[in-house]
N, C-alpha and C. Protein backbone atom coordinates (compact mmCIF):
# COMPACT_ATOMS: atom_id res chain seq x y z
N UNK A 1 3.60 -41.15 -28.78
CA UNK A 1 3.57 -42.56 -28.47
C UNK A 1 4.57 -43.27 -29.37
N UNK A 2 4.79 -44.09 -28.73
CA UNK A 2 6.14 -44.95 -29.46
C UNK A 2 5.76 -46.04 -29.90
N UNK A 3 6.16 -47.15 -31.16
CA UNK A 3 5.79 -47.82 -31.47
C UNK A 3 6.72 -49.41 -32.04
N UNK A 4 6.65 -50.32 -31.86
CA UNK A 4 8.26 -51.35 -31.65
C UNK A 4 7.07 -52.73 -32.74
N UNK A 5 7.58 -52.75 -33.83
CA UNK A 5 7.36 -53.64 -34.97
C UNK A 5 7.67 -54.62 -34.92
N UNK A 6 7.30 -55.88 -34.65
CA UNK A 6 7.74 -57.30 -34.37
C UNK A 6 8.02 -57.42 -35.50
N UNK A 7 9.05 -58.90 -35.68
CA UNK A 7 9.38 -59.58 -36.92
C UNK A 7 8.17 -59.85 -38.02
N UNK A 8 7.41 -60.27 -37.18
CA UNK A 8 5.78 -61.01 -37.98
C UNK A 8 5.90 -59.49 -38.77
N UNK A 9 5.51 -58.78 -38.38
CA UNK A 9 5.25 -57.31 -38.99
C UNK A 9 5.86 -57.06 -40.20
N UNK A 10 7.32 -57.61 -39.74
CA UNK A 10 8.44 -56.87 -41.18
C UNK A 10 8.33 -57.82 -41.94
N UNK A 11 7.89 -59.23 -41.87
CA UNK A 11 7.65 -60.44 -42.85
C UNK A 11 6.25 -60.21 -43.74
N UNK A 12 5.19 -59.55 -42.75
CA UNK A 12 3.64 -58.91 -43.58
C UNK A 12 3.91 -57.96 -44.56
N UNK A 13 4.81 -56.92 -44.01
CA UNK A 13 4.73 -55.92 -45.01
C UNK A 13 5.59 -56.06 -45.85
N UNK A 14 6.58 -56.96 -46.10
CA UNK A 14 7.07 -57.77 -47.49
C UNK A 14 6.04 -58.60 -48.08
N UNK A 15 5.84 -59.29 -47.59
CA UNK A 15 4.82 -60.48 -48.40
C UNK A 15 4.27 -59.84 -48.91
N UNK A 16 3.20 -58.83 -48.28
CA UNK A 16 2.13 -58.24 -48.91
C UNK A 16 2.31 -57.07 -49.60
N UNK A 17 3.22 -56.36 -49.63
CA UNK A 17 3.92 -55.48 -50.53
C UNK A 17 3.02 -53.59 -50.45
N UNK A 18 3.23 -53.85 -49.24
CA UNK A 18 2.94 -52.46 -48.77
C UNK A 18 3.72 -51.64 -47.74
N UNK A 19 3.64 -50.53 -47.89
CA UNK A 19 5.14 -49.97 -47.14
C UNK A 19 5.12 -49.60 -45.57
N UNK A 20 6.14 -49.59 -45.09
CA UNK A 20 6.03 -49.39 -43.20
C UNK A 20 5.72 -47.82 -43.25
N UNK A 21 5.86 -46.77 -44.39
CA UNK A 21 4.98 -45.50 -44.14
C UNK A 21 3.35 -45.35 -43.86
N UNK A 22 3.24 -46.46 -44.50
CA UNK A 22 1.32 -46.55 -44.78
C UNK A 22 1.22 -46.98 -43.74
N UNK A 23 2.03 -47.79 -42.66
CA UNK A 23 1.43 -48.53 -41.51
C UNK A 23 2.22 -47.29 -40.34
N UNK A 24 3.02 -46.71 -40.74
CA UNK A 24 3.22 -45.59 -39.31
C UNK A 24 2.20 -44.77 -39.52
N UNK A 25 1.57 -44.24 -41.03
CA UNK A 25 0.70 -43.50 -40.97
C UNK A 25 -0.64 -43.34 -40.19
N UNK A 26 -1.02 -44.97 -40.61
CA UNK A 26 -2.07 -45.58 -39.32
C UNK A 26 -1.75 -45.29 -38.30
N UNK A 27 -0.60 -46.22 -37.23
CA UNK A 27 -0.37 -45.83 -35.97
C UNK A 27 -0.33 -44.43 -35.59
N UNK A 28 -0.05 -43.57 -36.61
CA UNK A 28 -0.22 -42.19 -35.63
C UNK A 28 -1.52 -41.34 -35.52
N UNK A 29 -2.21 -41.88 -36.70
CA UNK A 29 -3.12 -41.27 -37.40
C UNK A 29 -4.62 -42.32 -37.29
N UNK A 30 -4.70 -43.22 -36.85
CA UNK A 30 -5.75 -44.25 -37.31
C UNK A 30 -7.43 -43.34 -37.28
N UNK A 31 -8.19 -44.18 -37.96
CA UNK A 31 -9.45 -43.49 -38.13
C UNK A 31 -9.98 -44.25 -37.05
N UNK A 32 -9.67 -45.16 -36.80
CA UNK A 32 -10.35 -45.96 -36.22
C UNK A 32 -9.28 -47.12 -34.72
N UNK A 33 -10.01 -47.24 -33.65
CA UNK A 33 -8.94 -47.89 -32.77
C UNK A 33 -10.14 -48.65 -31.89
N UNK A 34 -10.00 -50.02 -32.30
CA UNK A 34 -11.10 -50.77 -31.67
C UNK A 34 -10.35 -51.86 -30.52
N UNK A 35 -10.68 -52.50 -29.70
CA UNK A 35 -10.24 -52.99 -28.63
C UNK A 35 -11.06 -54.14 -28.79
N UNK A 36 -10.00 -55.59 -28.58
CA UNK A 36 -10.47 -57.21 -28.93
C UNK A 36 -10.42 -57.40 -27.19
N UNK A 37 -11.17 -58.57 -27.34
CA UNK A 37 -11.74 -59.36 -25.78
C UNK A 37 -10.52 -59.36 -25.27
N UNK A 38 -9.29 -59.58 -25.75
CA UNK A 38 -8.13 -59.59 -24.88
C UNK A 38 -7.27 -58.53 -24.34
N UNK A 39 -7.52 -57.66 -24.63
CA UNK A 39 -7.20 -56.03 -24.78
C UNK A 39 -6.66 -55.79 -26.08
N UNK A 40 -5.62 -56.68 -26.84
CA UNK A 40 -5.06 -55.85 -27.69
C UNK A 40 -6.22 -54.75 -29.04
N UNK A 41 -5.44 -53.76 -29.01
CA UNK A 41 -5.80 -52.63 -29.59
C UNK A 41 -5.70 -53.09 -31.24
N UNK A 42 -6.67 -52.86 -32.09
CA UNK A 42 -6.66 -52.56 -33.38
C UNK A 42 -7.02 -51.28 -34.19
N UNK A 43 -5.84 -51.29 -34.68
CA UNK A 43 -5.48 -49.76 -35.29
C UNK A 43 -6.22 -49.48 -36.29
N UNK A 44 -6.93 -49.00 -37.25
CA UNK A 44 -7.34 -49.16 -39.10
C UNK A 44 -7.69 -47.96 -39.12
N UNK A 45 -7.54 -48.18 -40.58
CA UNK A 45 -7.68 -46.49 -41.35
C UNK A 45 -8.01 -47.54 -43.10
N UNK A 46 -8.93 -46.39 -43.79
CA UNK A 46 -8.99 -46.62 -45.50
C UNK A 46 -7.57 -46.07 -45.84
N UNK A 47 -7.31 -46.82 -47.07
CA UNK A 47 -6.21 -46.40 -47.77
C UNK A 47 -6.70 -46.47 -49.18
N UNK A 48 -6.11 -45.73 -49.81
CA UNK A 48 -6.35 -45.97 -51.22
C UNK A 48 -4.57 -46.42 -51.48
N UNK A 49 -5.45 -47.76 -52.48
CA UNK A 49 -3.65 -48.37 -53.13
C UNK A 49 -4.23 -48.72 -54.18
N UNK A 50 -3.15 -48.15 -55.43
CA UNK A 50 -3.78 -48.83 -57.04
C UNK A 50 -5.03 -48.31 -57.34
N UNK A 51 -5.69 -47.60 -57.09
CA UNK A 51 -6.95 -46.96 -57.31
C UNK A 51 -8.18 -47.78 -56.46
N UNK A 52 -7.99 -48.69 -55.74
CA UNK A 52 -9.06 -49.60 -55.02
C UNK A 52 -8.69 -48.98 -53.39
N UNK A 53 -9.95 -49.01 -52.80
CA UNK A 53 -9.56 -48.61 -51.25
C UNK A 53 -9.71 -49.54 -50.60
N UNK A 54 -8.57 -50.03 -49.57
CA UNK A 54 -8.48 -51.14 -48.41
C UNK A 54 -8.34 -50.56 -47.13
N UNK A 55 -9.14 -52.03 -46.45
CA UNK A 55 -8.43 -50.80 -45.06
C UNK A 55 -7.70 -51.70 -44.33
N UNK A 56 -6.88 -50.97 -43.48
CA UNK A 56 -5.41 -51.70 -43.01
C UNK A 56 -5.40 -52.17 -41.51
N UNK A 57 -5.24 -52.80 -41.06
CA UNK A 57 -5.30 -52.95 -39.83
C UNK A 57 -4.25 -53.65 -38.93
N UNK A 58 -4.11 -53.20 -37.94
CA UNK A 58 -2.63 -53.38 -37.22
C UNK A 58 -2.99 -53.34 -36.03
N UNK A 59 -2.65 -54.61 -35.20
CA UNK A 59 -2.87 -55.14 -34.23
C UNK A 59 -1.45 -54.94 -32.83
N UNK A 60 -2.06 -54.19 -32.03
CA UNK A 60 -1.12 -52.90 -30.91
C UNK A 60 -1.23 -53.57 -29.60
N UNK A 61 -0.27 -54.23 -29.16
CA UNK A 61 -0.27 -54.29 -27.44
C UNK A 61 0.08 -52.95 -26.97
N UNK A 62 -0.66 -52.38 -26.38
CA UNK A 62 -0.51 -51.38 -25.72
C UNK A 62 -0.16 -51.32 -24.39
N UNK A 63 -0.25 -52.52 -24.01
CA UNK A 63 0.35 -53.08 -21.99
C UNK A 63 1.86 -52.59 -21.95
N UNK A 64 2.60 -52.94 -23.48
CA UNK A 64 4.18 -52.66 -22.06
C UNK A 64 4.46 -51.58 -23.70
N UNK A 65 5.75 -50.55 -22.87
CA UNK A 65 6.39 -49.64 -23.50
C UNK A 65 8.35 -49.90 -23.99
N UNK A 66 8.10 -49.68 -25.67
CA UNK A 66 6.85 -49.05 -26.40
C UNK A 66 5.93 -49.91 -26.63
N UNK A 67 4.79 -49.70 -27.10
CA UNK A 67 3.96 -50.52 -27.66
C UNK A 67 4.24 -51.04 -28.84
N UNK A 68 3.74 -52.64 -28.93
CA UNK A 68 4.34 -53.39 -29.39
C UNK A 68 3.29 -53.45 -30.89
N UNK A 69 3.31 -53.84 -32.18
CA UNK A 69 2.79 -54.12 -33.45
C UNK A 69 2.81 -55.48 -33.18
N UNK A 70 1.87 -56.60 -33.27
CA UNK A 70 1.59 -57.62 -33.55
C UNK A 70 1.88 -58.21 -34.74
N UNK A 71 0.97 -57.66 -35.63
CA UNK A 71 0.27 -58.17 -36.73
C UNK A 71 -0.41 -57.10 -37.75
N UNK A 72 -0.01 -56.74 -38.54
CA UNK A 72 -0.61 -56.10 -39.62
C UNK A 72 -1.17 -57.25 -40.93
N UNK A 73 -2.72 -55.98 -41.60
CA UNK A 73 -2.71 -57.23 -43.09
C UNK A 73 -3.87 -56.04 -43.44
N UNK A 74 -3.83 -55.75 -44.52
CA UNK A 74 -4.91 -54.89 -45.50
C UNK A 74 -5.60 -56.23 -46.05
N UNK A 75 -7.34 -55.31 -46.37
CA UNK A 75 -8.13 -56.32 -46.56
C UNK A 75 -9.39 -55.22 -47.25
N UNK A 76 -10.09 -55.84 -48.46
CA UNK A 76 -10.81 -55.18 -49.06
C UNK A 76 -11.87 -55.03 -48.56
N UNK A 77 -12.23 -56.05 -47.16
CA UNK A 77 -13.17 -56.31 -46.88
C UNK A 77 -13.68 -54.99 -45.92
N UNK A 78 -13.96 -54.09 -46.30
CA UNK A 78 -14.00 -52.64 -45.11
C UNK A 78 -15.45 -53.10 -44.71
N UNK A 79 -16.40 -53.13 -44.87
CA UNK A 79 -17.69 -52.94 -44.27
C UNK A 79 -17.57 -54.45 -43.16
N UNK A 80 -17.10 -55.40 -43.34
CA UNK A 80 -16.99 -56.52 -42.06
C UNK A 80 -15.92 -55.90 -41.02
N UNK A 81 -15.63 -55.19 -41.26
CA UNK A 81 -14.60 -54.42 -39.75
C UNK A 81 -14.93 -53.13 -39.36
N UNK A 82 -15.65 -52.20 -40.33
CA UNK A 82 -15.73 -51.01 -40.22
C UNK A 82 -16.61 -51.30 -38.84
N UNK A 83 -16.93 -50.15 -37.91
CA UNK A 83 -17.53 -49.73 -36.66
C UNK A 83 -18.16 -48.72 -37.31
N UNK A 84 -19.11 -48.59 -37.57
CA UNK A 84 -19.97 -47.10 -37.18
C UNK A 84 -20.30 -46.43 -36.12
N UNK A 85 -20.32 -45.30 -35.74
CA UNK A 85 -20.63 -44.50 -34.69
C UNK A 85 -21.75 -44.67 -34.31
């Protein structure tokens, strides 16, 4: 699957100072792939950064090819997003 990084994207992962490996890692790899009322797809996986674990999440139109990255943003907050099985 192919994957096409909007601007917003390359402006997040400066601001926030985390690298576009940690976020391809997700897209190929995610632990997790949850689906919002509108379709778009959300990607997340835990990461460990600095010794604290966040989890990352990256927001995927999956309608047109390649699929498009919205919006990425890590957030400490894992248990308000996590899904359990």
């Amino acid at each position: 699957m192919s994957f096409e990084l909007s601007t917003h994207v390359y402006g997040r992962l400066e601001l926030r100072k985390f690298s576009e490996e940690d976020l391809l890692r997700v897209l190929n790899s995610p632990e997790q792939v949850l689906t919002q009322a509108d379709g778009t797809k959300v990607y997340q996986s835990r990461l460990t950064i600095n010794g604290k674990v966040y989890l990352l999440r990256e927001f995927v139109n999956d309608a047109v090819e390649p699929n498009r990255v919205k919006s990425v943003y890590r957030t400490s907050q894992i248990k308000k997003y996590w899904r359990s099985s």
